[in-house]
C-alpha atoms as a PDB file:
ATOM      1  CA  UNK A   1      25.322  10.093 -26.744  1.00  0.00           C
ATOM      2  CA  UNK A   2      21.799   8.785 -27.684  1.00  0.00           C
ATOM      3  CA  UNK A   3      23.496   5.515 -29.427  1.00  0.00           C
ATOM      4  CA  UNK A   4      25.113   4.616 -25.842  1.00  0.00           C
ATOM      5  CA  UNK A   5      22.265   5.476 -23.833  1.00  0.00           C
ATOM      6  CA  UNK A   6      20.004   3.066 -26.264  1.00  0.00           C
ATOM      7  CA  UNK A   7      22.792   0.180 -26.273  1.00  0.00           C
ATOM      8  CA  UNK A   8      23.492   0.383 -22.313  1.00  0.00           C
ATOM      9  CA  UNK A   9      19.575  -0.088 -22.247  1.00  0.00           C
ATOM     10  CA  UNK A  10      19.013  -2.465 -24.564  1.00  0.00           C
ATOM     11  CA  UNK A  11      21.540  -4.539 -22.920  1.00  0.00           C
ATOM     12  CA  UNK A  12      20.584  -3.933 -19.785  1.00  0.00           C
ATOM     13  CA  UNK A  13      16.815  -5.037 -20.946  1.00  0.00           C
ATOM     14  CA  UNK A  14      18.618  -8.490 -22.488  1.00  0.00           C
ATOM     15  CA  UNK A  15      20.189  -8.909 -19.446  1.00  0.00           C
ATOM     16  CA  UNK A  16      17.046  -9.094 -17.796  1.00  0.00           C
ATOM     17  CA  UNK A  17      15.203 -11.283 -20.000  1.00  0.00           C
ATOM     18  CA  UNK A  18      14.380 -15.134 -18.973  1.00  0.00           C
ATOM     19  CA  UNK A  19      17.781 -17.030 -19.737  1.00  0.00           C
ATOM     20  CA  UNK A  20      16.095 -20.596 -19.217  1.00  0.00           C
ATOM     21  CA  UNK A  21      16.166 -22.071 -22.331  1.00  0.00           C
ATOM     22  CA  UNK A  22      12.217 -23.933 -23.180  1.00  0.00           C
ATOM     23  CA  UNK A  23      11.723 -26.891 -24.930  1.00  0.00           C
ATOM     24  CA  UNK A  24       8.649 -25.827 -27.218  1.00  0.00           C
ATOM     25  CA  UNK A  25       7.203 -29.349 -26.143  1.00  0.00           C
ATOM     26  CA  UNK A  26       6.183 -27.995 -22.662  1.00  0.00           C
ATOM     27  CA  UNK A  27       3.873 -25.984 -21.114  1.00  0.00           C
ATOM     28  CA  UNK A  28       6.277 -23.468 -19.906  1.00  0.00           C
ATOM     29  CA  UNK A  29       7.393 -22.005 -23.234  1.00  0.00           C
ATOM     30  CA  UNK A  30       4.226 -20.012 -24.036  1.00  0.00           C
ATOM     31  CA  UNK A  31       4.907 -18.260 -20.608  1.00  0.00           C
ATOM     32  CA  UNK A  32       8.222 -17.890 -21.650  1.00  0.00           C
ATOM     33  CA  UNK A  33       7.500 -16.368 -24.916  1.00  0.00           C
ATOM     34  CA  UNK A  34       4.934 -14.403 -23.074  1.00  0.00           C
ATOM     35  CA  UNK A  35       7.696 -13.115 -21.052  1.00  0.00           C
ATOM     36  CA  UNK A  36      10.111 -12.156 -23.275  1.00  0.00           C
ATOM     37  CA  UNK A  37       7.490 -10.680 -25.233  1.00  0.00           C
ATOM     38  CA  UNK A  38       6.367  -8.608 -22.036  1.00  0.00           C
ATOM     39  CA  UNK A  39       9.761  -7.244 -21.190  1.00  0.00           C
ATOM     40  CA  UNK A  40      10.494  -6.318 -24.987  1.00  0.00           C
ATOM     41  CA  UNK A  41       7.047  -4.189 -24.716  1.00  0.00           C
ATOM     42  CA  UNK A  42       8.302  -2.215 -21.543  1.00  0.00           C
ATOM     43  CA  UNK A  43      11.836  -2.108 -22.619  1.00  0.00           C
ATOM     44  CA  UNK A  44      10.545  -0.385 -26.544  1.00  0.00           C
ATOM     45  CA  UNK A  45       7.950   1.857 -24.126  1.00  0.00           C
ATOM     46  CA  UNK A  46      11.029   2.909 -21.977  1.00  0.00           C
ATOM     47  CA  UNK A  47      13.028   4.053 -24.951  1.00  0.00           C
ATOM     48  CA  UNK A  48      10.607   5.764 -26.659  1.00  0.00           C
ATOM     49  CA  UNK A  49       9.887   7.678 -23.905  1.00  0.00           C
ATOM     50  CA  UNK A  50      13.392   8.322 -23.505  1.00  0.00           C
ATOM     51  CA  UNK A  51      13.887   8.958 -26.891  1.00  0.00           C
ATOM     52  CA  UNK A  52      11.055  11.900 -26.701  1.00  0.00           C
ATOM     53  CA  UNK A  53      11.703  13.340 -23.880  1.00  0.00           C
ATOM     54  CA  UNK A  54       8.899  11.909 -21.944  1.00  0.00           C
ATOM     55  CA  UNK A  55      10.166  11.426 -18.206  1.00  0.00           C
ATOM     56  CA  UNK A  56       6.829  11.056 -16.891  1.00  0.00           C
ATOM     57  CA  UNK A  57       6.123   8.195 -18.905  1.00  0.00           C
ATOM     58  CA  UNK A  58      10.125   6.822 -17.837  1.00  0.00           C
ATOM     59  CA  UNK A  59       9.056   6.954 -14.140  1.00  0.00           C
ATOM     60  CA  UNK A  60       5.831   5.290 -14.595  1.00  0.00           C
ATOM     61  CA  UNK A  61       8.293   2.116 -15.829  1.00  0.00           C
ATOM     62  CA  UNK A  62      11.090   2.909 -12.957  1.00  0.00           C
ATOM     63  CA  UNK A  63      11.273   1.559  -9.453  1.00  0.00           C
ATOM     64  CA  UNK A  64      11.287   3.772  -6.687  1.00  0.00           C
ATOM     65  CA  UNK A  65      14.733   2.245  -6.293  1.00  0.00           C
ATOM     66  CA  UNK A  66      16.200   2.407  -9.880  1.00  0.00           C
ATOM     67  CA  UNK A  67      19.851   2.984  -9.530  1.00  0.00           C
ATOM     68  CA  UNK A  68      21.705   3.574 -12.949  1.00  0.00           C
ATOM     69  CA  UNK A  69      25.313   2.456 -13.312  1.00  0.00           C
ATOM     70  CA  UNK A  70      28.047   4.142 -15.285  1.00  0.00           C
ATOM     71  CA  UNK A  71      31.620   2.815 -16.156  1.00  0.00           C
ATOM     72  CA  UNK A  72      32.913   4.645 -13.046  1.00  0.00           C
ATOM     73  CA  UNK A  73      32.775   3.550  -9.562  1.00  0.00           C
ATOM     74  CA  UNK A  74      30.860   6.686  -8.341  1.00  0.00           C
ATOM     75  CA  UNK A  75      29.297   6.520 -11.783  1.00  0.00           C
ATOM     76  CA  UNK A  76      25.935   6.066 -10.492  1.00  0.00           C
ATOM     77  CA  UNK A  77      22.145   8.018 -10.373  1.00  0.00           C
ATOM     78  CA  UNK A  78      19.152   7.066  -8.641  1.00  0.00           C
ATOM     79  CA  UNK A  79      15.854   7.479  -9.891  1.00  0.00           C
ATOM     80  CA  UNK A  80      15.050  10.804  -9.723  1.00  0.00           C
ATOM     81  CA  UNK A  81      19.028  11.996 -10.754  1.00  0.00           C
ATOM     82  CA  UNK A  82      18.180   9.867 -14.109  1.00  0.00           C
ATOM     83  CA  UNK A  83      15.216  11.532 -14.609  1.00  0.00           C
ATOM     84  CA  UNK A  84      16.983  15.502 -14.444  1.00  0.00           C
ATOM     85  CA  UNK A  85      19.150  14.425 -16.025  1.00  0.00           C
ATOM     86  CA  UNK A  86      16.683  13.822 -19.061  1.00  0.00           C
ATOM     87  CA  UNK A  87      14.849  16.669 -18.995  1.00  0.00           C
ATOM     88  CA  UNK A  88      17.853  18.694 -18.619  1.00  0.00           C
ATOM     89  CA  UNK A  89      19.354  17.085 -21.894  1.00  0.00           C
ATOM     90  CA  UNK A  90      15.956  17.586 -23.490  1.00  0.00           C
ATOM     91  CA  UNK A  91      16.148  21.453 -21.990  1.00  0.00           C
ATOM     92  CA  UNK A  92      19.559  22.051 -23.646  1.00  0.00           C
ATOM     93  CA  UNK A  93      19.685  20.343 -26.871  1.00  0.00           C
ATOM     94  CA  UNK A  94      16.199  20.780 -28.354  1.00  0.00           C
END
């Protein structure tokens, strides 16, 4: 169950990323880099936060309006159903 969570996250965190393609040449691709660089920090400090538990430190990185979507069309949790949903897991399976 972990190894899904992680992969949906990961790929939602590529998804994400800056898809413009810099040539080195210009001044854009150290912001670029920067970026990426950025959202690979917050997307690592969201796992491992997820990864331990931690669902004080996942809010701190979640929108007020962070929806979560599963395969199914109802498949869906908001912010704070994501977050019970962790600490419940954490609860149960310590």
């Amino acid at each position: 169950m972990k190894k899904y969570l992680c992969i949906i996250l990961l790929a939602g965190a590529v998804a994400c990323t800056n898809s413009k393609s810099a040539d080195p040449s210009t001044e854009n691709a150290a912001t670029t880099d920067n970026s990426s660089e950025q959202n690979k920090a917050i997307v690592t400090k969201f796992m491992d936060a997820e990864l331990k538990g931690d669902t004080a430190g996942m809010s701190a990185l979640m929108a007020d309006n962070y929806t979560q979507y599963g395969l199914g069309v109802k498949d869906n949790a908001d912010k704070a159903k994501t977050l019970n949903g962790v600490q419940h897991h954490w609860e149960v399976y310590k």
